[in-house]
Protein backbone atom coordinates (compact mmCIF):
# COMPACT_ATOMS: atom_id res chain seq x y z
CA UNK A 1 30.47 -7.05 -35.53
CA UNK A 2 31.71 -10.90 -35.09
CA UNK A 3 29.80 -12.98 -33.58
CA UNK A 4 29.98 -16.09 -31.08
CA UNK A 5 28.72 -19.45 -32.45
CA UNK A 6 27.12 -21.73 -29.22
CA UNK A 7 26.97 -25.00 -30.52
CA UNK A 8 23.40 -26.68 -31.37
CA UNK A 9 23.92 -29.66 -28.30
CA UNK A 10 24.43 -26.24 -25.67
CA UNK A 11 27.16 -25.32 -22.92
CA UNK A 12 27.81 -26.84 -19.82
CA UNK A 13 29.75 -24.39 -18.31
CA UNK A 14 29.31 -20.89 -17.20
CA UNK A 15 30.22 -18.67 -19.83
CA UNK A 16 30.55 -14.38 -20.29
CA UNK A 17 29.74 -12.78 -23.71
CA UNK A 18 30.24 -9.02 -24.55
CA UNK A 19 28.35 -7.64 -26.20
CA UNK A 20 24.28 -8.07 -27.73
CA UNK A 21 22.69 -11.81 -28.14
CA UNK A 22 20.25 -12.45 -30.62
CA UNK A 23 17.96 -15.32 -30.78
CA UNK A 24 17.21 -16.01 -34.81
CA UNK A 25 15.57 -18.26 -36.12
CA UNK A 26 11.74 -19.20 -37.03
CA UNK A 27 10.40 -19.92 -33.59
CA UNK A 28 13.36 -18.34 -31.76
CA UNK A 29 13.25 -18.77 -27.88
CA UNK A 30 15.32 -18.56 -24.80
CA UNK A 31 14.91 -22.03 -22.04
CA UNK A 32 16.13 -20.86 -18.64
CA UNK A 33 16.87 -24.40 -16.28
CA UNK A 34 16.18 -27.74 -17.21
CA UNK A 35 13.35 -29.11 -16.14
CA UNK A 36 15.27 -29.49 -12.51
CA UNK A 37 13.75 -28.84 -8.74
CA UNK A 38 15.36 -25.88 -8.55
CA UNK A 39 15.48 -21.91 -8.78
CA UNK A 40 16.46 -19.86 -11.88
CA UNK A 41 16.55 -16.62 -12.41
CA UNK A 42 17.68 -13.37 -14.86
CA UNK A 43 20.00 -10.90 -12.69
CA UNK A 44 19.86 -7.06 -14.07
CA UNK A 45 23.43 -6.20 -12.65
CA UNK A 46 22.94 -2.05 -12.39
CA UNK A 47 25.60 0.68 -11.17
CA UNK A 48 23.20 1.72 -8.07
CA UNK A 49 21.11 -1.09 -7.92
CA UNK A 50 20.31 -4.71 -8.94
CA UNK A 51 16.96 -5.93 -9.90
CA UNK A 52 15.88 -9.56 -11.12
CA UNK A 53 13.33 -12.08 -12.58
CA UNK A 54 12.94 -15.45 -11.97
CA UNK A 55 11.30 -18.87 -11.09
CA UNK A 56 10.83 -19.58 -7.26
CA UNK A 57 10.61 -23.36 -7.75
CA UNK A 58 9.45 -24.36 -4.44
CA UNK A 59 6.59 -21.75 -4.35
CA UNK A 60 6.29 -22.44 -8.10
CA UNK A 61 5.84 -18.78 -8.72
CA UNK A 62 7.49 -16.16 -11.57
CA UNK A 63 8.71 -13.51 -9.07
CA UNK A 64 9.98 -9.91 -9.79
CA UNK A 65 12.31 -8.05 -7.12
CA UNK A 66 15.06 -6.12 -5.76
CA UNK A 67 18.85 -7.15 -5.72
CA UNK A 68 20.68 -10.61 -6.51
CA UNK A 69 19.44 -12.75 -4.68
CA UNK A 70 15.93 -14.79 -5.68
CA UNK A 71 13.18 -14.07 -3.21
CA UNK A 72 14.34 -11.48 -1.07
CA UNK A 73 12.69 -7.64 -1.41
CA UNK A 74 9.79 -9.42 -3.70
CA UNK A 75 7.87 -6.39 -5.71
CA UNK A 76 5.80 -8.84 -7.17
CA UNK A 77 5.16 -12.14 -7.84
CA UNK A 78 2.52 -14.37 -10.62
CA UNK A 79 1.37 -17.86 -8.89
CA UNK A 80 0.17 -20.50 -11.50
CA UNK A 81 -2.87 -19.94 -10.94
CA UNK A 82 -2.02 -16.53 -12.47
CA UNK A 83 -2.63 -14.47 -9.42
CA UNK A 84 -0.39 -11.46 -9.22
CA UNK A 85 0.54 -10.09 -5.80
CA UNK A 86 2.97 -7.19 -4.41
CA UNK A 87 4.24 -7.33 -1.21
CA UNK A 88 5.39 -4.42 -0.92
CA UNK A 89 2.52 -2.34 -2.79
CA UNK A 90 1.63 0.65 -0.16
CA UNK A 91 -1.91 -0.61 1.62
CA UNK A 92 -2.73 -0.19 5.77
CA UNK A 93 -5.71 -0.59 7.73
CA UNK A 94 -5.17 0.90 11.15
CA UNK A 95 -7.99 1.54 13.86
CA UNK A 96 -8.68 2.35 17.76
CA UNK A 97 -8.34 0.15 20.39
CA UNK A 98 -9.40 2.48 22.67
CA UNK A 99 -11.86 5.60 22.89
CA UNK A 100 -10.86 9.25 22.27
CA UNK A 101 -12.31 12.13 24.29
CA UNK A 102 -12.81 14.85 22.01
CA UNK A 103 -13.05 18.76 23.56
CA UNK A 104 -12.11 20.83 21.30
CA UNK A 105 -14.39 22.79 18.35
CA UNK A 106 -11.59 22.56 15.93
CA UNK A 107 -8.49 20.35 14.29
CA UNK A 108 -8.87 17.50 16.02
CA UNK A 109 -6.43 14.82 14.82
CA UNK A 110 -8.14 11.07 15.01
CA UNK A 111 -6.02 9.11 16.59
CA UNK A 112 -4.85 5.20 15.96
CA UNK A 113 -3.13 3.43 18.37
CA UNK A 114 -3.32 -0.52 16.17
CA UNK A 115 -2.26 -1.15 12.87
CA UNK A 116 -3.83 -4.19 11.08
CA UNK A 117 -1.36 -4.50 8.50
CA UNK A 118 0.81 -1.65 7.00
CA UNK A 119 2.72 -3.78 3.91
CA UNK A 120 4.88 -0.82 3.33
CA UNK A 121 5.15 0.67 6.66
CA UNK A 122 4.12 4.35 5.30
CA UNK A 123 1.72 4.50 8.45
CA UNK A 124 2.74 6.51 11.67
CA UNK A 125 2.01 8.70 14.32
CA UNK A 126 -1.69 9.09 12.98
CA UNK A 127 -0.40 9.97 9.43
CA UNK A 128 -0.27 8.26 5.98
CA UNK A 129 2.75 9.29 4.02
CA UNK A 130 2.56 8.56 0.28
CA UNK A 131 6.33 6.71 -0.79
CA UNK A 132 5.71 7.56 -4.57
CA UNK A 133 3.65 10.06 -6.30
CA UNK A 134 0.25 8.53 -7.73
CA UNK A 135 -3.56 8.05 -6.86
CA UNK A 136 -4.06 6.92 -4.04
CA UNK A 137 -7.67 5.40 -2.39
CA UNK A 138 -8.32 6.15 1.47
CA UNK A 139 -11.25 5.44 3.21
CA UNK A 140 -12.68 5.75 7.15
CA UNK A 141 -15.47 4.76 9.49
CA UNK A 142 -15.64 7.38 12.78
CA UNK A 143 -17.80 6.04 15.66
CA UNK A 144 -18.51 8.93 17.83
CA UNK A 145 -21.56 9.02 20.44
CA UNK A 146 -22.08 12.17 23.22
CA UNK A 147 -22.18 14.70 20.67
CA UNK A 148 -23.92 17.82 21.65
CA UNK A 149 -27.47 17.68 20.76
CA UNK A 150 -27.42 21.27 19.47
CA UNK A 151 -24.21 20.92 17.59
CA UNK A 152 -22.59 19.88 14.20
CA UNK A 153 -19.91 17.38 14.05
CA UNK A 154 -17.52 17.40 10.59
CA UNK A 155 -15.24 14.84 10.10
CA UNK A 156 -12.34 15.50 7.08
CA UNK A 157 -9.90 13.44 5.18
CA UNK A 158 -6.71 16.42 5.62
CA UNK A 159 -4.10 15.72 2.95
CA UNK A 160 -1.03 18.12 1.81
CA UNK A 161 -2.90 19.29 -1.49
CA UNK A 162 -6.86 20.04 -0.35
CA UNK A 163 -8.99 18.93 2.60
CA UNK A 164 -12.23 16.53 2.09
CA UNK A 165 -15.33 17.12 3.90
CA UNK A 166 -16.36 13.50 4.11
CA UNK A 167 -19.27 13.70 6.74
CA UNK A 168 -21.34 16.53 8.41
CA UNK A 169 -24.02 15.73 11.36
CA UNK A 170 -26.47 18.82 12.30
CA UNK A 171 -28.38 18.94 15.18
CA UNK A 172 -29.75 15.86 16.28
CA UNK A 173 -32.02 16.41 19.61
CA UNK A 174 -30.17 13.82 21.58
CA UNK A 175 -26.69 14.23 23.92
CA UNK A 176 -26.57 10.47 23.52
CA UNK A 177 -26.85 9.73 20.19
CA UNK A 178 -24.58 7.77 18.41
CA UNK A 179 -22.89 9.01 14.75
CA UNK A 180 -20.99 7.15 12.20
CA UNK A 181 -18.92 8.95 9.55
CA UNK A 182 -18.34 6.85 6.59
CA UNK A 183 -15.84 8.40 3.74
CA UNK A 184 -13.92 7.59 0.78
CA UNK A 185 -11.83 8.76 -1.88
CA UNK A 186 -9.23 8.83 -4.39
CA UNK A 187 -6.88 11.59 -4.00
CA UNK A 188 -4.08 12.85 -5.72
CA UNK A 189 -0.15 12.73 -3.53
CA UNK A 190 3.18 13.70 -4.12
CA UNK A 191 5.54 11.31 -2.95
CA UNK A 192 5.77 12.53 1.21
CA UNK A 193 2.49 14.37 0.91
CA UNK A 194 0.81 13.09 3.85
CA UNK A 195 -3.17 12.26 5.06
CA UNK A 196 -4.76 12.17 7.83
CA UNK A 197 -8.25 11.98 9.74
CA UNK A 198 -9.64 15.49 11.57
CA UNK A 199 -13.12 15.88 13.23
CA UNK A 200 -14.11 19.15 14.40
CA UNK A 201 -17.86 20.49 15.74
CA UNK A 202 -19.29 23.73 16.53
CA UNK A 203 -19.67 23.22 20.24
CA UNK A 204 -16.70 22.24 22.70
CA UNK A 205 -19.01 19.62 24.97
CA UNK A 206 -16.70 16.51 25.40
CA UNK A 207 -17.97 13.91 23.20
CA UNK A 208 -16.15 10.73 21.97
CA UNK A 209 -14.89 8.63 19.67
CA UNK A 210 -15.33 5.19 19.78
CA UNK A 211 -12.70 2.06 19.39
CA UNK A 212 -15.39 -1.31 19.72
CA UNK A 213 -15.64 -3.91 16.94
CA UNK A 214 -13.79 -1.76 14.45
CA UNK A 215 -16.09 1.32 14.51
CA UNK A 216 -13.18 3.74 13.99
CA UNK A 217 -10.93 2.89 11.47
CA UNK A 218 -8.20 4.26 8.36
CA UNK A 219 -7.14 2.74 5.54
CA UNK A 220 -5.58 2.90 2.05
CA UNK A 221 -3.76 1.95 -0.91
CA UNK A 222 -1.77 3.37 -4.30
CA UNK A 223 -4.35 3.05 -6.84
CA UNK A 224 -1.95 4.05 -10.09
């Protein structure tokens, strides 16, 4: 295999080589830029799709993403203080704004009317849809108060593989008593296996949930 000789004092000029590089040599390494106030980057040019790596100069971050182009559809980036974000890692938090009247014994979706944040948009229509198959953490806080006094209230975390019974109130002597459900998990999703929030109870006396301060909320994120 021949090979191409770059001269020891560099190239100024863009240049295209076929074939493999190899960087000999006792401490062998590879400078990308030169010291300049600007961007540089390594483009992975693919059939279906382009990914690259690179130095945001004016963030001064190392940044990995989608496509040509430096800084657009970010999957992660490393700040110098070594910090590692993804912007596009699936994580919500969505909760009530306002109160839910509840009258049925059984399947009663919770619903959310105000997302937080939702960095992948995967939230919707009271439902959690996994993008990618992995492990997955989900957690919830269900304000309810007016619960029947002779009654049991069950709230579940309802995915696509099993059901979690993450809170059961008995009987509490008191119509007016206030409940709080607190849950969490990691659970196991296909990529499109969905999750959602259901409270059910043994009696069908209207009862409520509750949307003040936060006292009814969803959230989650992709664990591995």
């Amino acid at each position: 295999m021949s090979k191409t000789q770059i001269p020891s004092g560099g190239i100024s000029s863009d240049i295209a080589l076929d074939g493999d590089i190899s960087v000999t040599g006792t401490t062998p390494s590879v400078t990308v830029g030169d010291a300049g106030a600007e961007d540089a980057k390594i483009v992975f040019d693919g059939n279906a799709q382009d990914y690259h790596i690179g130095l945001d100069d004016s963030a001064d971050t190392l940044v990995i993403g989608k496509g040509s182009a430096l800084g657009t559809t970010t999957s992660m980036s490393f700040d110098a203080n070594g910090i590692i974000t993804k912007p596009l890692q699936p994580c919500f938090f969505v909760y009530k704004s306002a109160g839910q009247d509840v009258t049925n014994t059984s399947n009663n979706d919770i619903t959310f009317d105000t997302e937080r944040f939702d960095l992948n948009a995967d939230f919707g229509s009271n439902v959690f849809t996994a993008p990618v198959t992995g492990k997955y953490h989900l957690s919830a806080s269900v304000g309810y108060i007016n619960a029947n006094a002779s009654g049991t209230i069950m709230v579940y975390i309802n995915t696509s593989n099993f059901e979690i019974l993450g809170h059961r109130r008995d009987a509490s002597g008191d119509d007016s008593v206030y409940g709080t459900a607190q849950m969490s998990a990691v659970v196991d999703m296909d990529a499109n296996d969905t999750a959602k929030l259901i409270i059910d109870s043994s009696h069908d006396d209207d009862y409520a949930l509750e949307s003040a301060t936060y006292r009814t909320y969803f959230s989650g994120y992709l664990v591995a």
